[in-house]
Protein backbone atom coordinates (compact mmCIF):
# COMPACT_ATOMS: atom_id res chain seq x y z
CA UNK A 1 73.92 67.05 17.15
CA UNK A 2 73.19 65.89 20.85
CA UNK A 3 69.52 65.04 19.68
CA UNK A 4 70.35 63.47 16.69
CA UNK A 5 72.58 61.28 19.00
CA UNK A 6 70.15 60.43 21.38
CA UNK A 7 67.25 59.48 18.66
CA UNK A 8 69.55 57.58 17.09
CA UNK A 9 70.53 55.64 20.19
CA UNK A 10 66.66 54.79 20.62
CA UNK A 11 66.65 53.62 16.80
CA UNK A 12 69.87 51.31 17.76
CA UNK A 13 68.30 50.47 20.72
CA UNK A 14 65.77 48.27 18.79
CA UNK A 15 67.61 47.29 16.53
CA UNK A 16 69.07 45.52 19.44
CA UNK A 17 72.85 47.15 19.14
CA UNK A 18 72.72 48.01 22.83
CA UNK A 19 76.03 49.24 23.42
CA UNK A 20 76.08 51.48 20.52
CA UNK A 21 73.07 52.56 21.44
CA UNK A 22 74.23 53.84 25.07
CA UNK A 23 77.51 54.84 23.25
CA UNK A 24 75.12 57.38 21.21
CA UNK A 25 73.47 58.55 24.62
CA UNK A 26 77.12 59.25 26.70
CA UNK A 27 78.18 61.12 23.28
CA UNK A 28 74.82 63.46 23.34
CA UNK A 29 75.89 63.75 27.33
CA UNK A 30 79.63 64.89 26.36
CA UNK A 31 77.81 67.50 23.38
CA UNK A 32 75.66 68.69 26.41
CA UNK A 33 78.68 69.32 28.39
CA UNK A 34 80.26 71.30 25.25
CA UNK A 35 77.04 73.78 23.94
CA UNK A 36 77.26 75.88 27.09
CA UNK A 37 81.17 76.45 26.40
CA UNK A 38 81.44 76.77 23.08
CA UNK A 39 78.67 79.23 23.46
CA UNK A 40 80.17 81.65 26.16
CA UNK A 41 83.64 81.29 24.08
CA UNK A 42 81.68 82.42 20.80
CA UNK A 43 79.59 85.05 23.13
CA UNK A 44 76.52 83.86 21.49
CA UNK A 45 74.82 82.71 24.86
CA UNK A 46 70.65 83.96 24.50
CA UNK A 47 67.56 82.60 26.39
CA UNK A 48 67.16 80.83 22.89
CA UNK A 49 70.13 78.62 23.47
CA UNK A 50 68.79 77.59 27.34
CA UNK A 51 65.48 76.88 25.74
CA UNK A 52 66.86 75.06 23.14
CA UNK A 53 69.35 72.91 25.82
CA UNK A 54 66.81 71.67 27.79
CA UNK A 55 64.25 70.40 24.97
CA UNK A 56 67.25 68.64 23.59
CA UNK A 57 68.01 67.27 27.23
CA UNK A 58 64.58 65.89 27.65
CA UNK A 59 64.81 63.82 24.69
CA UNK A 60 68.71 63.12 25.46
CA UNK A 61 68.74 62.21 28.70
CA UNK A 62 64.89 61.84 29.95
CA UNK A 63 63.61 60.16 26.59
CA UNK A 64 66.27 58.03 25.39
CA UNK A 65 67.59 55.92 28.76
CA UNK A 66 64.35 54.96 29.77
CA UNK A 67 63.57 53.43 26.20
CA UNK A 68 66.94 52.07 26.33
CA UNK A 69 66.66 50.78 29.13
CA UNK A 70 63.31 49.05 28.11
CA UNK A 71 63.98 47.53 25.15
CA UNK A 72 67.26 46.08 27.09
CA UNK A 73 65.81 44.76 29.76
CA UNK A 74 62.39 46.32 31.42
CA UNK A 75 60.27 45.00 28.94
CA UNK A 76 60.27 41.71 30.62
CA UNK A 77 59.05 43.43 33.44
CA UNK A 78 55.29 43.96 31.47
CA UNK A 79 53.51 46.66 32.85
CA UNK A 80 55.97 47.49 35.99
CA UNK A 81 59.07 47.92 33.44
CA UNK A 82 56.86 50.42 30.74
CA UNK A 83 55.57 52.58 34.53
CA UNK A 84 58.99 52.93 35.67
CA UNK A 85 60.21 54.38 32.20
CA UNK A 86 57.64 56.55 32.31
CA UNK A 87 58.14 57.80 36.02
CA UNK A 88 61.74 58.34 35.45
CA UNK A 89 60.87 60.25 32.25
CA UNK A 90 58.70 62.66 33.95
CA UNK A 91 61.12 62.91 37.04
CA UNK A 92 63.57 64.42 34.25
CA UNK A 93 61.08 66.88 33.12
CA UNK A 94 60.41 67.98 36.38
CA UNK A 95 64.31 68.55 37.56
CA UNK A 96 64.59 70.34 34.06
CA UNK A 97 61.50 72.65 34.50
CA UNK A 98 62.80 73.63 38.07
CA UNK A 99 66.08 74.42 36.73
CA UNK A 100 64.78 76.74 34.18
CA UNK A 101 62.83 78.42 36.85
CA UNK A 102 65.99 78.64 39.14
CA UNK A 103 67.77 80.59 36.32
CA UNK A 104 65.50 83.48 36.56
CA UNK A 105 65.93 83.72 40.88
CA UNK A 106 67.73 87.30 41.14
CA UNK A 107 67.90 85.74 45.18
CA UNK A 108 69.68 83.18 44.44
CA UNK A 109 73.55 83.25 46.56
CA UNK A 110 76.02 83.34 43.99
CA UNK A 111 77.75 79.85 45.53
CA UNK A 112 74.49 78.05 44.99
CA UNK A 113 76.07 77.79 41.39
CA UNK A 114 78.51 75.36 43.04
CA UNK A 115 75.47 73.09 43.70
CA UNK A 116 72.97 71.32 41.17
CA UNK A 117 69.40 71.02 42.86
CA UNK A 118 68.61 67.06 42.60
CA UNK A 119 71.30 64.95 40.25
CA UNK A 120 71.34 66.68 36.89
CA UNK A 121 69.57 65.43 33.74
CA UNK A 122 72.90 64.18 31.65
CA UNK A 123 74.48 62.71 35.33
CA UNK A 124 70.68 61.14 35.42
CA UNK A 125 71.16 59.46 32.40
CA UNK A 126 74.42 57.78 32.98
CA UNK A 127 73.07 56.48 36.28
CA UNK A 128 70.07 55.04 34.53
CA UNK A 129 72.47 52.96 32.32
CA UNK A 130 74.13 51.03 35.16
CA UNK A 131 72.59 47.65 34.71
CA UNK A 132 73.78 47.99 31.27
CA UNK A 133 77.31 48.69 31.94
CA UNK A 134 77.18 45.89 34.32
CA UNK A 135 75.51 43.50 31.72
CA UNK A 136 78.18 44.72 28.89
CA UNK A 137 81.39 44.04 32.07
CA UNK A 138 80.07 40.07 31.16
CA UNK A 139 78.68 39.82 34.59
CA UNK A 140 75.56 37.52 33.21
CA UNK A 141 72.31 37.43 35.86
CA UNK A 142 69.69 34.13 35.45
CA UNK A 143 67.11 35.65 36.98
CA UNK A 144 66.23 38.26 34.10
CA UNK A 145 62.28 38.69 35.44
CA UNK A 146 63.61 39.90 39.30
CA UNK A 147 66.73 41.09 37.53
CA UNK A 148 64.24 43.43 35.59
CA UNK A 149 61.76 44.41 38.45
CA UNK A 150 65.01 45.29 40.30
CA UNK A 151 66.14 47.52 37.20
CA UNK A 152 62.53 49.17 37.34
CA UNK A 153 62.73 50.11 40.74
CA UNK A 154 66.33 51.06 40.12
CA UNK A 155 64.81 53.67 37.35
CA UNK A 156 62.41 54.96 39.42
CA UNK A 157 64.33 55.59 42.28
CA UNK A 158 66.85 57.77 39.20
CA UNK A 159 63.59 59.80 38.53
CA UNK A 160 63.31 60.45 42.06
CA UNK A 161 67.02 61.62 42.21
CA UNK A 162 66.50 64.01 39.61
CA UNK A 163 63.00 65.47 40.88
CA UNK A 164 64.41 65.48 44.13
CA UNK A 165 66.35 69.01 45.99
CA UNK A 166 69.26 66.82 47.30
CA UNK A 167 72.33 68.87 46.30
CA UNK A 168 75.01 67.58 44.38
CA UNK A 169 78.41 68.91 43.09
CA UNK A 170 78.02 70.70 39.70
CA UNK A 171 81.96 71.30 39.42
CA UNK A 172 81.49 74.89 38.88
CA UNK A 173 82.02 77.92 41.54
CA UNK A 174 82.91 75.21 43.80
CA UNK A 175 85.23 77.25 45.39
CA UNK A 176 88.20 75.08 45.87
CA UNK A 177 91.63 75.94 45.11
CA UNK A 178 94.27 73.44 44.42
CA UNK A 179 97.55 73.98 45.31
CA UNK A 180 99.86 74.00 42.32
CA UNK A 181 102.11 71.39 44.08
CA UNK A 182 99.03 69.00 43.39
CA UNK A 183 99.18 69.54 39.68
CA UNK A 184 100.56 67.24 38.67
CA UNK A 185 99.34 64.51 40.68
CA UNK A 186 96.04 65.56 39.46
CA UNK A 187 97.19 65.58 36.18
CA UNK A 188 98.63 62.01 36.33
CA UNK A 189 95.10 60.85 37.72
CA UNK A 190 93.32 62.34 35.24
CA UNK A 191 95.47 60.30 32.28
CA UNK A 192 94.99 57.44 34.26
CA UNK A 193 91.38 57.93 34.19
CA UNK A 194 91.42 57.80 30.43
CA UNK A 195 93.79 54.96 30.17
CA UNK A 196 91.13 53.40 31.87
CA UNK A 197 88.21 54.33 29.70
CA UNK A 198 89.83 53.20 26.61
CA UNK A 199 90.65 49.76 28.38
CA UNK A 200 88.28 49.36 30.11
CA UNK A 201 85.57 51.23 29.24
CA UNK A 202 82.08 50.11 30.75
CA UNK A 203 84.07 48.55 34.12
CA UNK A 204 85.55 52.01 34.39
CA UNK A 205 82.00 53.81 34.11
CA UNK A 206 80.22 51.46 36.49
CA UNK A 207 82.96 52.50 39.17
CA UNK A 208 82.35 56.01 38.36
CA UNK A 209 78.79 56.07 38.62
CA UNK A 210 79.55 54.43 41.96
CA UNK A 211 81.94 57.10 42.75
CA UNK A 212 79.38 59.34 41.94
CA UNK A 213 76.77 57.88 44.47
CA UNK A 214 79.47 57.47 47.20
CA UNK A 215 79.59 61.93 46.64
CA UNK A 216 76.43 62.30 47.06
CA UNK A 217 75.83 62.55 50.67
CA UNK A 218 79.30 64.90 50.67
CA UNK A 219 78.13 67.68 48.74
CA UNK A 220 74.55 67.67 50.80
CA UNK A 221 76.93 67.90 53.79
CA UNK A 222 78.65 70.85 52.05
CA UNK A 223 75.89 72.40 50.94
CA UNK A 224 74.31 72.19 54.48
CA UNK A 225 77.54 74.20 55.81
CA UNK A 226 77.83 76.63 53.92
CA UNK A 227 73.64 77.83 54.65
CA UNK A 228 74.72 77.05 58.35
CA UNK A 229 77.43 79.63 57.47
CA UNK A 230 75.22 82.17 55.56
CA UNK A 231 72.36 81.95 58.09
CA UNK A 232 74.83 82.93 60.97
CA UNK A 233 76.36 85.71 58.81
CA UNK A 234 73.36 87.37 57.49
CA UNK A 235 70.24 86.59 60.04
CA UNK A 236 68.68 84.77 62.95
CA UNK A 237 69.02 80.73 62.78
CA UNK A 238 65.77 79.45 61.58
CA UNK A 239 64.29 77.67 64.64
């Protein structure tokens, strides 16, 4: 279902129905998010599956945004717009072959599972999409030729992200507890959040993809203290 979605989101694409188009690529995203559950819940988790994930994540989320993202906008670009898809497609193939490499580590500290290495390929993909949440909050840009060498540089930079060993939350085996008093605070947050989706849906994703840039430089700081940590608890500082 997630690559039908994405595929289909490159047929909208152009067809010129952007924003069903990145609609299609977030809902092969949230099916990405779901395959890894509903197969531990089922028990039917197998090397098969993993395989399967990432071929489908490479055309989900390496694939589709970058021709998205072309036929929206980086085509005016020439040359420079049709490079910059391609760089940010390949910087998604490299972040997923590392990751399927990473699996098979029988080194690797257990809390490293709180950590992603480089942004992951679906969080990739809805940081690729920015301009076009901007363009679809009304914001309107004359300059469309710098506005799209900006947006190829923009994708590049994405690619790098993703190739890149800058750590980055993954929300699992992160380690924090939550006091129960918080609850329901978090709770009320987390309906507000979706209140604001359905209201105001690409205004609230262009703040979260900010959000998510702004965390960035946290969870390398995290990650940084907890080897600190491990390197002091288990051997010699490296000089």
């Amino acid at each position: 279902l997630a690559i039908c979605a994405g595929l289909t989101g490159i047929r909208l694409a152009f067809e010129g129905r952007i924003e069903l188009a990145v609609s299609m690529v977030l809902l092969a995203a949230f099916l990405d998010g779901l395959d890894g559950r509903v197969a531990r819940a089922l028990k039917a988790t197998s090397k098969f599956g993993a395989e399967m994930d990432s071929l489908a994540d490479i055309v989900n989320f390496g694939l589709a945004p970058g021709l998205l993202l072309y036929a929206f906008l980086l085509n005016e670009a020439g040359a420079l717009g049709w490079t910059a898809a391609l760089l940010y497609t390949t910087g998604c193939a490299l972040r997923l072959a590392r990751f399927n490499t990473m699996l098979d580590d029988p080194n690797r500290p257990k809390w490293h599972s709180a950590f992603f290495v480089g942004v992951p390929a679906p969080a990739g993909a809805a940081l690729v999409m920015l301009p076009m949440y901007v363009s679809f909050t009304g914001l309107n840009v004359n300059l469309p030729q710098i506005t799209a060498g900006f947006a190829s540089i923009y994708l590049v930079l994405v690619g790098l992200l993703m190739a890149s060993r800058i750590p980055t939350w993954s929300g699992k085996g992160a380690g924090i507890r939550v006091p129960r008093s918080y609850a329901i605070p978090i709770i009320m947050v987390m309906v507000l959040y979706v209140a604001m989706l359905v209201s105001f849906f690409w205004e609230t994703l262009t703040v979260t993809i900010l959000a998510y840039y702004v965390s960035i430089p946290f969870s390398w700081r995290e990650f940084s203290k907890r080897s600190n940590r491990e390197a002091r608890q288990f051997g010699p500082p490296q000089g």
